[in-house]
Protein backbone atom coordinates (compact mmCIF):
# COMPACT_ATOMS: atom_id res chain seq x y z
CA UNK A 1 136.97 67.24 -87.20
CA UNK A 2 137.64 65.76 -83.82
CA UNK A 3 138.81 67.75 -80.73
CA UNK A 4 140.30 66.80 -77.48
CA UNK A 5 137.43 65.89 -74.74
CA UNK A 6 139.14 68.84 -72.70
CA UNK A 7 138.63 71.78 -74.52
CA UNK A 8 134.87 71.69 -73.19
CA UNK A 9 136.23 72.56 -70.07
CA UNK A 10 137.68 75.91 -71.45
CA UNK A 11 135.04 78.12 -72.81
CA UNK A 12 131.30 78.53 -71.39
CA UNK A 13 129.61 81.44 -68.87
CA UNK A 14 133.47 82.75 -67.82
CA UNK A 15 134.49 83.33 -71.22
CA UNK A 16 131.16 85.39 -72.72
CA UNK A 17 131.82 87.43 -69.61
CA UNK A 18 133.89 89.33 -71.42
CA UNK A 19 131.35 89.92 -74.58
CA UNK A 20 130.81 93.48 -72.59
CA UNK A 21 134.62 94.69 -72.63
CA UNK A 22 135.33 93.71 -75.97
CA UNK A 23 132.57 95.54 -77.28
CA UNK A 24 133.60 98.49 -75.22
CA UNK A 25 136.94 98.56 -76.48
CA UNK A 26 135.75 98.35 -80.06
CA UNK A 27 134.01 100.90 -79.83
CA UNK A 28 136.30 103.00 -77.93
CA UNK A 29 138.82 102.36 -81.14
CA UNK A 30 135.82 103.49 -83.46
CA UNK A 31 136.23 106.72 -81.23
CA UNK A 32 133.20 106.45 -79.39
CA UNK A 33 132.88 108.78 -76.03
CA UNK A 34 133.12 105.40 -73.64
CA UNK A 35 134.78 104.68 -70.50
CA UNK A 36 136.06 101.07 -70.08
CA UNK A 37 135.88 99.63 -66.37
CA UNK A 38 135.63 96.45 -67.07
CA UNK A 39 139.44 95.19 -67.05
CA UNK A 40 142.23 95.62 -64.04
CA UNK A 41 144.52 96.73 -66.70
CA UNK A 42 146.06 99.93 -65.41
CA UNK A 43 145.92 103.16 -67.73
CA UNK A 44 149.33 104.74 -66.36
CA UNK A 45 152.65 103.57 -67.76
CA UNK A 46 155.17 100.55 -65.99
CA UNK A 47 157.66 103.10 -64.05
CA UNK A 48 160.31 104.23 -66.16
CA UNK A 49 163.35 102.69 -64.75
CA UNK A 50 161.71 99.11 -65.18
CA UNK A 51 161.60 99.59 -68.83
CA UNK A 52 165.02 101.26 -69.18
CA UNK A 53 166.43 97.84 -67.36
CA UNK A 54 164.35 95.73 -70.10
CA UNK A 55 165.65 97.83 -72.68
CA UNK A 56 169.20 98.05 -71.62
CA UNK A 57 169.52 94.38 -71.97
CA UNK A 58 167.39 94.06 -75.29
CA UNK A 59 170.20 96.68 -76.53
CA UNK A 60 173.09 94.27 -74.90
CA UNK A 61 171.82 91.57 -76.84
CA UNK A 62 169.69 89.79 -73.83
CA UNK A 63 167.71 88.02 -76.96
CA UNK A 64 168.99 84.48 -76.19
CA UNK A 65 167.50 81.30 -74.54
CA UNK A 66 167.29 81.60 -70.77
CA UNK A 67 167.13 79.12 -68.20
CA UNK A 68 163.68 77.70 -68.27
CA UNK A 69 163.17 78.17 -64.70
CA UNK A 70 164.08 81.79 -64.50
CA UNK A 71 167.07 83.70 -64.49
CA UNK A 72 168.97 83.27 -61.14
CA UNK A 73 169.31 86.82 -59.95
CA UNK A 74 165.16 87.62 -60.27
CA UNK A 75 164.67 83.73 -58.46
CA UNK A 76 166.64 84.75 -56.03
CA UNK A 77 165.05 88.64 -55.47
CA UNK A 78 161.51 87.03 -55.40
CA UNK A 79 162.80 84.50 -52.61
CA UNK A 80 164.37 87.12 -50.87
CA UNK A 81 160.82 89.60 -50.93
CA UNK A 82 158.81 86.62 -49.87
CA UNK A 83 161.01 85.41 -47.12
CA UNK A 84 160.55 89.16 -45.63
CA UNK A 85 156.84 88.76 -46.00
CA UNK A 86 156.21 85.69 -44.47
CA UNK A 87 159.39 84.59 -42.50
CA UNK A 88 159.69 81.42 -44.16
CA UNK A 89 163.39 80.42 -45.55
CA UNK A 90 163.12 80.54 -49.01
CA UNK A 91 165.59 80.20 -51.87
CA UNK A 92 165.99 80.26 -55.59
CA UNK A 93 165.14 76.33 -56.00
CA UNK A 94 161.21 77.13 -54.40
CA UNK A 95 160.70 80.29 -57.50
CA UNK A 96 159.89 79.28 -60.96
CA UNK A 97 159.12 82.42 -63.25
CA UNK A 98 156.41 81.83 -65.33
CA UNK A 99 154.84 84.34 -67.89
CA UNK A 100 151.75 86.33 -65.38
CA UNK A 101 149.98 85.01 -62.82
CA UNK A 102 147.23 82.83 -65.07
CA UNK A 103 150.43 80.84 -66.37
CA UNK A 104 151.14 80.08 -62.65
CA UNK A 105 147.57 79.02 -61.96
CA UNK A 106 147.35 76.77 -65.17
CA UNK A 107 150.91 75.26 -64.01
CA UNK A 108 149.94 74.26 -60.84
CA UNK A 109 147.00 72.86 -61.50
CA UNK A 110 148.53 70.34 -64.45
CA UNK A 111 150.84 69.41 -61.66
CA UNK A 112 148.48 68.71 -59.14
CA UNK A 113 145.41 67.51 -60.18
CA UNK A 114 144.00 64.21 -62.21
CA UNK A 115 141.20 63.55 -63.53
CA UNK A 116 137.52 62.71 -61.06
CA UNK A 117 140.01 64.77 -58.53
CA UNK A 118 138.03 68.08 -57.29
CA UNK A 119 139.12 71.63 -55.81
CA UNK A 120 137.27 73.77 -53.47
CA UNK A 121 137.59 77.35 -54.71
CA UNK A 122 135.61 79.95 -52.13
CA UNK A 123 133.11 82.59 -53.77
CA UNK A 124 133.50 84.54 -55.52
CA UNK A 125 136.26 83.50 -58.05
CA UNK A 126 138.10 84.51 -60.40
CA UNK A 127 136.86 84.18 -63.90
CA UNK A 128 139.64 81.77 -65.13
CA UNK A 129 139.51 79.28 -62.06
CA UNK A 130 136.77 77.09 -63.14
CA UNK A 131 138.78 76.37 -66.90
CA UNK A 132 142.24 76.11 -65.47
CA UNK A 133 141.36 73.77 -63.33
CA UNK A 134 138.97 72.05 -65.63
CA UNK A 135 141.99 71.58 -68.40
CA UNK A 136 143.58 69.25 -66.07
CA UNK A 137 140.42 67.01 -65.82
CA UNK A 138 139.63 67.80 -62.26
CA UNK A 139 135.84 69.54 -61.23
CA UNK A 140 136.12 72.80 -59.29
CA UNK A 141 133.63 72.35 -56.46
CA UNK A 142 132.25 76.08 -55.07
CA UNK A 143 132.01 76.98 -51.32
CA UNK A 144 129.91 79.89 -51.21
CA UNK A 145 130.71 82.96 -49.00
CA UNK A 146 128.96 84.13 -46.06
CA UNK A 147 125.13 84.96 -46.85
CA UNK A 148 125.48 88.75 -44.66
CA UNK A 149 126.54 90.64 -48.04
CA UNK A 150 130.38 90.52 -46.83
CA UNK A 151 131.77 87.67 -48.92
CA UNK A 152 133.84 86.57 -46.00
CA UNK A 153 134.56 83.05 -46.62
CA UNK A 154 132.32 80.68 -44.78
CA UNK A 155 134.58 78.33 -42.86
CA UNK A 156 131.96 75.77 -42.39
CA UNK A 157 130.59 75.68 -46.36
CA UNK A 158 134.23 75.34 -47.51
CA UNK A 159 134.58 72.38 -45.27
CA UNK A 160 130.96 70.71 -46.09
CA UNK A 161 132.39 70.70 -49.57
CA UNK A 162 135.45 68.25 -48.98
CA UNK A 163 134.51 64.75 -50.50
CA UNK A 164 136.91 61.57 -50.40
CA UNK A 165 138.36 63.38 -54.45
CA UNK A 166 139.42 66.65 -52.99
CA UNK A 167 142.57 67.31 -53.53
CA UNK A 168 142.60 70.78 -53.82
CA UNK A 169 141.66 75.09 -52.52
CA UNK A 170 142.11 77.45 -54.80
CA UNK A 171 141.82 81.12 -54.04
CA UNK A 172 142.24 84.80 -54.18
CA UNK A 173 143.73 86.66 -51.41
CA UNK A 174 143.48 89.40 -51.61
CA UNK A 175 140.16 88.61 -53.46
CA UNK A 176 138.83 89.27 -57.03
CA UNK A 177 136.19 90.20 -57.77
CA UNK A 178 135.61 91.68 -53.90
CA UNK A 179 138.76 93.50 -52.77
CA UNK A 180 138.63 91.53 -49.29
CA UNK A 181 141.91 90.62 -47.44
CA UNK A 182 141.59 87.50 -45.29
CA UNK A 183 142.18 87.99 -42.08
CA UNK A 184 144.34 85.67 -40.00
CA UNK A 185 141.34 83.58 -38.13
CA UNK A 186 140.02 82.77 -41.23
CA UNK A 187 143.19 82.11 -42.67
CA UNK A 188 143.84 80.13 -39.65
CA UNK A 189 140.52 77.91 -40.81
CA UNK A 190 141.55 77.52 -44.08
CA UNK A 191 145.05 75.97 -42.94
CA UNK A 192 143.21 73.70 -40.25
CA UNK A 193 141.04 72.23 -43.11
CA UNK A 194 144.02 72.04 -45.42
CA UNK A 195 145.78 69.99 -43.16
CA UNK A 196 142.90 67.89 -41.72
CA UNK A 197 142.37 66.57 -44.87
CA UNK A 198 145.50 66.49 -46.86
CA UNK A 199 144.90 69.26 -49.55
CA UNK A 200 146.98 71.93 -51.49
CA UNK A 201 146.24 75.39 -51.49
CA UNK A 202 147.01 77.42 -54.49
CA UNK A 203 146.71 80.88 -53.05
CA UNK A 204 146.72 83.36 -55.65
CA UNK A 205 148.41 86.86 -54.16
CA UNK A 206 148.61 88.99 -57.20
CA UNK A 207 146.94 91.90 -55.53
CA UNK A 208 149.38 91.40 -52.02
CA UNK A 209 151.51 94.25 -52.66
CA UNK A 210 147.80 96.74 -53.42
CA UNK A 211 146.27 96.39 -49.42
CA UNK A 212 145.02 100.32 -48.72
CA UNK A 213 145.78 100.21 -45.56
CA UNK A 214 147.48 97.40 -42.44
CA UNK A 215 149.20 94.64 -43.38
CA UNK A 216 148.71 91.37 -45.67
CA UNK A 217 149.83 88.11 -44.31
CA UNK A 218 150.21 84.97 -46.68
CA UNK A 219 148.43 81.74 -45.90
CA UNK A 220 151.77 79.72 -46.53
CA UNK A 221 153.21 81.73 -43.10
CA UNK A 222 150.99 79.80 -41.00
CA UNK A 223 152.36 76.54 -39.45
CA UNK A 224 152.72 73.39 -41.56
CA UNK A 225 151.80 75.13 -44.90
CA UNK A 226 154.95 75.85 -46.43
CA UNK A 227 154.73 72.77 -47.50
CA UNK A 228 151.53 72.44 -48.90
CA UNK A 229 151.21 75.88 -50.38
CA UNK A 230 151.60 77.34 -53.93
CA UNK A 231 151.92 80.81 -53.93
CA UNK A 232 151.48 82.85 -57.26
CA UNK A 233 152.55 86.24 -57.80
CA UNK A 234 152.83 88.97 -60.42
CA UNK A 235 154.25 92.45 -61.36
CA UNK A 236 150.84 92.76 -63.84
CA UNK A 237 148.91 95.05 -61.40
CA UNK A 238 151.72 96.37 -58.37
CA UNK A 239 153.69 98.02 -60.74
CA UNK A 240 151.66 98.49 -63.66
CA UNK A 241 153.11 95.58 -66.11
CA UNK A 242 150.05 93.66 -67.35
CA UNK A 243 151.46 93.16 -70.96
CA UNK A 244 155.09 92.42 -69.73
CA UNK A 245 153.65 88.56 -68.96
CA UNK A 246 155.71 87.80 -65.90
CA UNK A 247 154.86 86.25 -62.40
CA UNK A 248 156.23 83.42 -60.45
CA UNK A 249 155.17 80.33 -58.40
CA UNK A 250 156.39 79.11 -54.91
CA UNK A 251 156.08 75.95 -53.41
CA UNK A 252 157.69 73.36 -52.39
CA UNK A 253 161.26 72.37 -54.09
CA UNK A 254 159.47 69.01 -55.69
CA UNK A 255 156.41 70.86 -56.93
CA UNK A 256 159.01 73.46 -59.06
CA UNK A 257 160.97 70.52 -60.38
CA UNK A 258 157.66 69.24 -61.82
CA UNK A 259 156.49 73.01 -63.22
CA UNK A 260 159.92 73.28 -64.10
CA UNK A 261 159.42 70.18 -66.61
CA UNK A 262 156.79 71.15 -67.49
CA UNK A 263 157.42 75.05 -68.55
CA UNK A 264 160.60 72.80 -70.61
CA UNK A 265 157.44 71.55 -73.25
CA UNK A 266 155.60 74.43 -73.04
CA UNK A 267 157.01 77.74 -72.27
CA UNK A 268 160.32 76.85 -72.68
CA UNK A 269 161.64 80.20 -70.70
CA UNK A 270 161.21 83.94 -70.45
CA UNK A 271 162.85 86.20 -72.51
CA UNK A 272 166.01 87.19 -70.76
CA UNK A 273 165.65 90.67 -71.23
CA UNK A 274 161.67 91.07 -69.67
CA UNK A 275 163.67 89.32 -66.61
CA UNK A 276 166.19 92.30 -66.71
CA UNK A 277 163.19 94.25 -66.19
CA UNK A 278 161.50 92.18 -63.45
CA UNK A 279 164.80 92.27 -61.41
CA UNK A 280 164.30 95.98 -61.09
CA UNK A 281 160.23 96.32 -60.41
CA UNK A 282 161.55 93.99 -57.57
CA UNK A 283 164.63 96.26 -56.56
CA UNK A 284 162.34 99.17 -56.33
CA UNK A 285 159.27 97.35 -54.91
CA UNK A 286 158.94 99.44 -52.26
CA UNK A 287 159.21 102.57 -53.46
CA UNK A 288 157.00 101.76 -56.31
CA UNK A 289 154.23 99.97 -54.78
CA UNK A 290 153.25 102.60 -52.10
CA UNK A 291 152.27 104.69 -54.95
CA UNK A 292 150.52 102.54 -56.79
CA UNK A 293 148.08 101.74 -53.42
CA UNK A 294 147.62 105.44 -53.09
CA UNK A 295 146.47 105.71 -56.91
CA UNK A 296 144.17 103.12 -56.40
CA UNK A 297 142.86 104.29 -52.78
CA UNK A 298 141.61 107.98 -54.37
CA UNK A 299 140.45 106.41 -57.60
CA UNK A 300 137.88 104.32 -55.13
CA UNK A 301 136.75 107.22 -53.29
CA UNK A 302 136.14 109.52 -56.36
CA UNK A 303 134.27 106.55 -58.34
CA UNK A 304 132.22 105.18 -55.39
CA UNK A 305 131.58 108.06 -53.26
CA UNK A 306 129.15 109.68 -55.58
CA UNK A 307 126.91 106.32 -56.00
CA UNK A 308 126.11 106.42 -52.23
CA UNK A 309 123.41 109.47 -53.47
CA UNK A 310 121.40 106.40 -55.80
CA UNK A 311 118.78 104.89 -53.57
CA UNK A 312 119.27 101.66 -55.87
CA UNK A 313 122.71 100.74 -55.58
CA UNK A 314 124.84 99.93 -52.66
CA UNK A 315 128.82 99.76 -52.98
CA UNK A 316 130.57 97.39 -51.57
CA UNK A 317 134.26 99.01 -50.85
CA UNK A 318 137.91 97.32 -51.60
CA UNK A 319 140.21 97.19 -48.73
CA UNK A 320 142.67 96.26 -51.54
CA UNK A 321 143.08 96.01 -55.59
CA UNK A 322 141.53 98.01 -58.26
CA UNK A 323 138.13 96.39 -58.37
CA UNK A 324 134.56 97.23 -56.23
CA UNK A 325 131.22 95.48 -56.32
CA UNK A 326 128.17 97.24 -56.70
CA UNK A 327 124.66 96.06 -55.63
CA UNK A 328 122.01 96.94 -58.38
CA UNK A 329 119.10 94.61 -57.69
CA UNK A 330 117.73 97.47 -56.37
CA UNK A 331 117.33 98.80 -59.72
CA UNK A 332 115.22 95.17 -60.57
CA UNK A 333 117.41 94.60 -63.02
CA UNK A 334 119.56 91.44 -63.27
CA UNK A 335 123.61 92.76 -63.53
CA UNK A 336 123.79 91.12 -66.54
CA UNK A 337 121.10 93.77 -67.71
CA UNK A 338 121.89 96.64 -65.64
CA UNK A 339 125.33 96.13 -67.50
CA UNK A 340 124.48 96.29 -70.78
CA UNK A 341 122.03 99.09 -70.40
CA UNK A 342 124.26 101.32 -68.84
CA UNK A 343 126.31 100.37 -72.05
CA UNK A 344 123.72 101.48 -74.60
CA UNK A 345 122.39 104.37 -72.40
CA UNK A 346 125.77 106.26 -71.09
CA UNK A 347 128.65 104.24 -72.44
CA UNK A 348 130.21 102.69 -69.48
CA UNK A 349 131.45 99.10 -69.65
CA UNK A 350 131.21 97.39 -66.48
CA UNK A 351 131.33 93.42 -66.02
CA UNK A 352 128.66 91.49 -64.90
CA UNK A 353 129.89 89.86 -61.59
CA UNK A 354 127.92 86.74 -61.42
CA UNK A 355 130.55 85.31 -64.02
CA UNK A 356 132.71 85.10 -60.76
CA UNK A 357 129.93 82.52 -59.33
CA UNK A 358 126.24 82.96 -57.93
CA UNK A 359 127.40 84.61 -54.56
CA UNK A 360 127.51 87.49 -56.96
CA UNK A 361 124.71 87.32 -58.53
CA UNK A 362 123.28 91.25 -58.55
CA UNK A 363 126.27 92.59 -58.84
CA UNK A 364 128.56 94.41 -61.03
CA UNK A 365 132.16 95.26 -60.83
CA UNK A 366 134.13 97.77 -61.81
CA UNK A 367 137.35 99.08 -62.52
CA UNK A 368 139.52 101.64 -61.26
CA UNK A 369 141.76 101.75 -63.80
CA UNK A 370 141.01 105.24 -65.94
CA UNK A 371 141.69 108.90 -64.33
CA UNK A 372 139.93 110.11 -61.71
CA UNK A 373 138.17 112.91 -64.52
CA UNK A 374 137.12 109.98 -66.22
CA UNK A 375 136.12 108.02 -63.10
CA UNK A 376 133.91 110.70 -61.74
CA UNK A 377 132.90 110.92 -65.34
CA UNK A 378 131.61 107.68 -64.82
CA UNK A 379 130.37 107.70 -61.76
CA UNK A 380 127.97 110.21 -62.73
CA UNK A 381 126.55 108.40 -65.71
CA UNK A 382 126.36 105.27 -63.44
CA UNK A 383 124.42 107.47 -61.38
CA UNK A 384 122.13 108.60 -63.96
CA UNK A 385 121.15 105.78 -65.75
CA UNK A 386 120.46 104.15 -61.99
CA UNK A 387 118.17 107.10 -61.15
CA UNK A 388 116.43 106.43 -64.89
CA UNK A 389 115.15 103.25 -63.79
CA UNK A 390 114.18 104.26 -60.43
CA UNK A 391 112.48 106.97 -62.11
């Protein structure tokens, strides 16, 4: 049997990635004693009042078609919450609700990008990047970070990379897999080569709402990118929702019209009453999300904090998210083995960062998305098993 030319775009090195989690949540469900940090998919419940709203509506009969582009009231609360946050003047025509954040990436891209075109994504990226941008028939082209252990983005290597088919950035901010906000020089760059040479930016901002500590300032505030940014944003990780499946895009009023087609052959709408629950996460966004940053801000410290006593790692802290990057080459061991032995010797599932591109090769990441018992459970079998090999 024949298949599309395409789907050889959406599988390789990204996709085994995940090989490790799935075999740690097997055999979690055989009842195995292991921790899983190897997924941002929080352990605590979405807040209650969230999923009475859902529920309220299911009960009301909320089971109908919607309008494909979103229901008005939750357009019109995201527009609002991003006009705070970056001062533009938003409305309800520049939101499209789409089901999480990937099905905003994947959007974007199909209405951006042709084939031979290519996008500049900075390292490290996000597992699903390379594929989504791949399905449209465009290349993703890497600019690799700064070589001082930061992961800053390099200005300079981002720009090096911009050939006569760039169309395209894509990016994290704040990041995954390194927890880095951008700050507003380098988002500064990043405009400046956006608009020397005529490119979108697709900035994904799932993780805008989890910043520990100052503020977080969107790349489509600066001058002249309103209009040549597409912002993506989710509920998934700010207020616990990951299985709820709803995020939304803005951009520009022409770019929604086009998503908005195409959602009409593909997704076809949300159902109303997930929307009934997305219109309160965004009614009590700030009462919600302040806890949720504090959560995340003690899990680091009682995960990481013991693995400064291994003389073969070195922890690289968040300033945001639920995610930090170890350094185990150290240890000699590639991540992808340190990984799997830790696995097999203490029952920790961690991910193997160099899926996210070679600026992380030798490193792993993990998750802060257990209790903090079972974190500093963790950290002390990460601990041990690095102090086996040094030993």
């Amino acid at each position: 049997m024949r298949f599309a030319a395409r789907v050889d775009q959406l599988g390789g090195g990204s996709v085994r990635a995940w090989d490790i989690h799935n075999a740690g949540k097997e055999a979690l469900a055989r009842g195995q004693n292991v921790i899983v940090l190897s997924v941002g998919d929080p352990d605590f419940a979405t807040p209650q009042a969230i999923s009475d709203a859902a529920i309220s509506a299911l009960k009301n009969g909320d089971t109908h078609y919607t309008t494909v582009a979103g229901k008005h009231d939750l357009r019109k609360a995201i527009a609002a919450h991003q006009s705070r946050r970056t001062g533009l003047a938003l409305h309800e025509d520049h939101v499209l609700i789409v089901a999480g954040a990937q099905n905003g990436l994947f959007s974007a891209a199909q209405c951006l990008f042709n084939p031979g075109d290519e996008v500049i994504v900075p390292e490290p990226a996000y597992l699903t990047y390379e594929a989504t941008i791949g399905a449209t028939g465009a290349r993703m082209v890497r600019a690799s970070a700064k070589r001082d252990g930061s992961f800053r983005p390099d200005l300079a290597a981002l720009e090096a990379a911009v050939t006569s088919r760039t169309r395209g950035i894509m990016m994290a901010n704040p990041g995954n897999p390194t927890g880095i906000v951008l700050n507003h020089a380098e988002l500064e760059g990043i405009a400046a080569i956006a608009k020397k040479y005529d490119l979108w930016v697709i900035s994904d901002e799932v993780y805008a709402e989890l910043v520990f500590d100052g503020s977080f300032k969107s790349i489509a505030s600066i001058e002249g990118m309103a209009e040549r940014t597409v912002t993506i944003g989710s509920l998934s990780k700010s207020h616990a929702m990951t299985g709820w499946r709803i995020g939304w895009m803005i951009a520009p009023e022409a770019l929604i019209t086009h998503a908005d087609h195409l959602a009409l052959c593909s997704l076809y709408g949300l159902p109303g009453f997930i929307q009934n629950g997305a219109i309160q996460a965004i009614a009590d966004l700030e009462h919600i999300t302040p806890q949720m940053r504090d959560i995340y801000r003690a899990r680091c410290g009682v995960l990481c904090d013991p693995l400064k006593a291994a003389n073969n790692l070195k922890v690289l802290y968040p300033v945001s998210g639920m995610f930090a990057l170890i350094d185990v080459r150290g240890t000699g061991l590639s991540a992808h083995d340190f990984a799997w032995g830790l696995f097999k010797a203490e029952g920790v599932s961690v991910l193997d960062a160099s899926a996210f591109g070679p600026a992380a090769d030798g490193y792993i990441r993990v998750a802060f998305t257990v209790s903090e018992d079972a974190l500093a459970d963790a950290a002390q079998r990460i601990l041990r098993y690095a102090r086996s090999l040094s030993a």
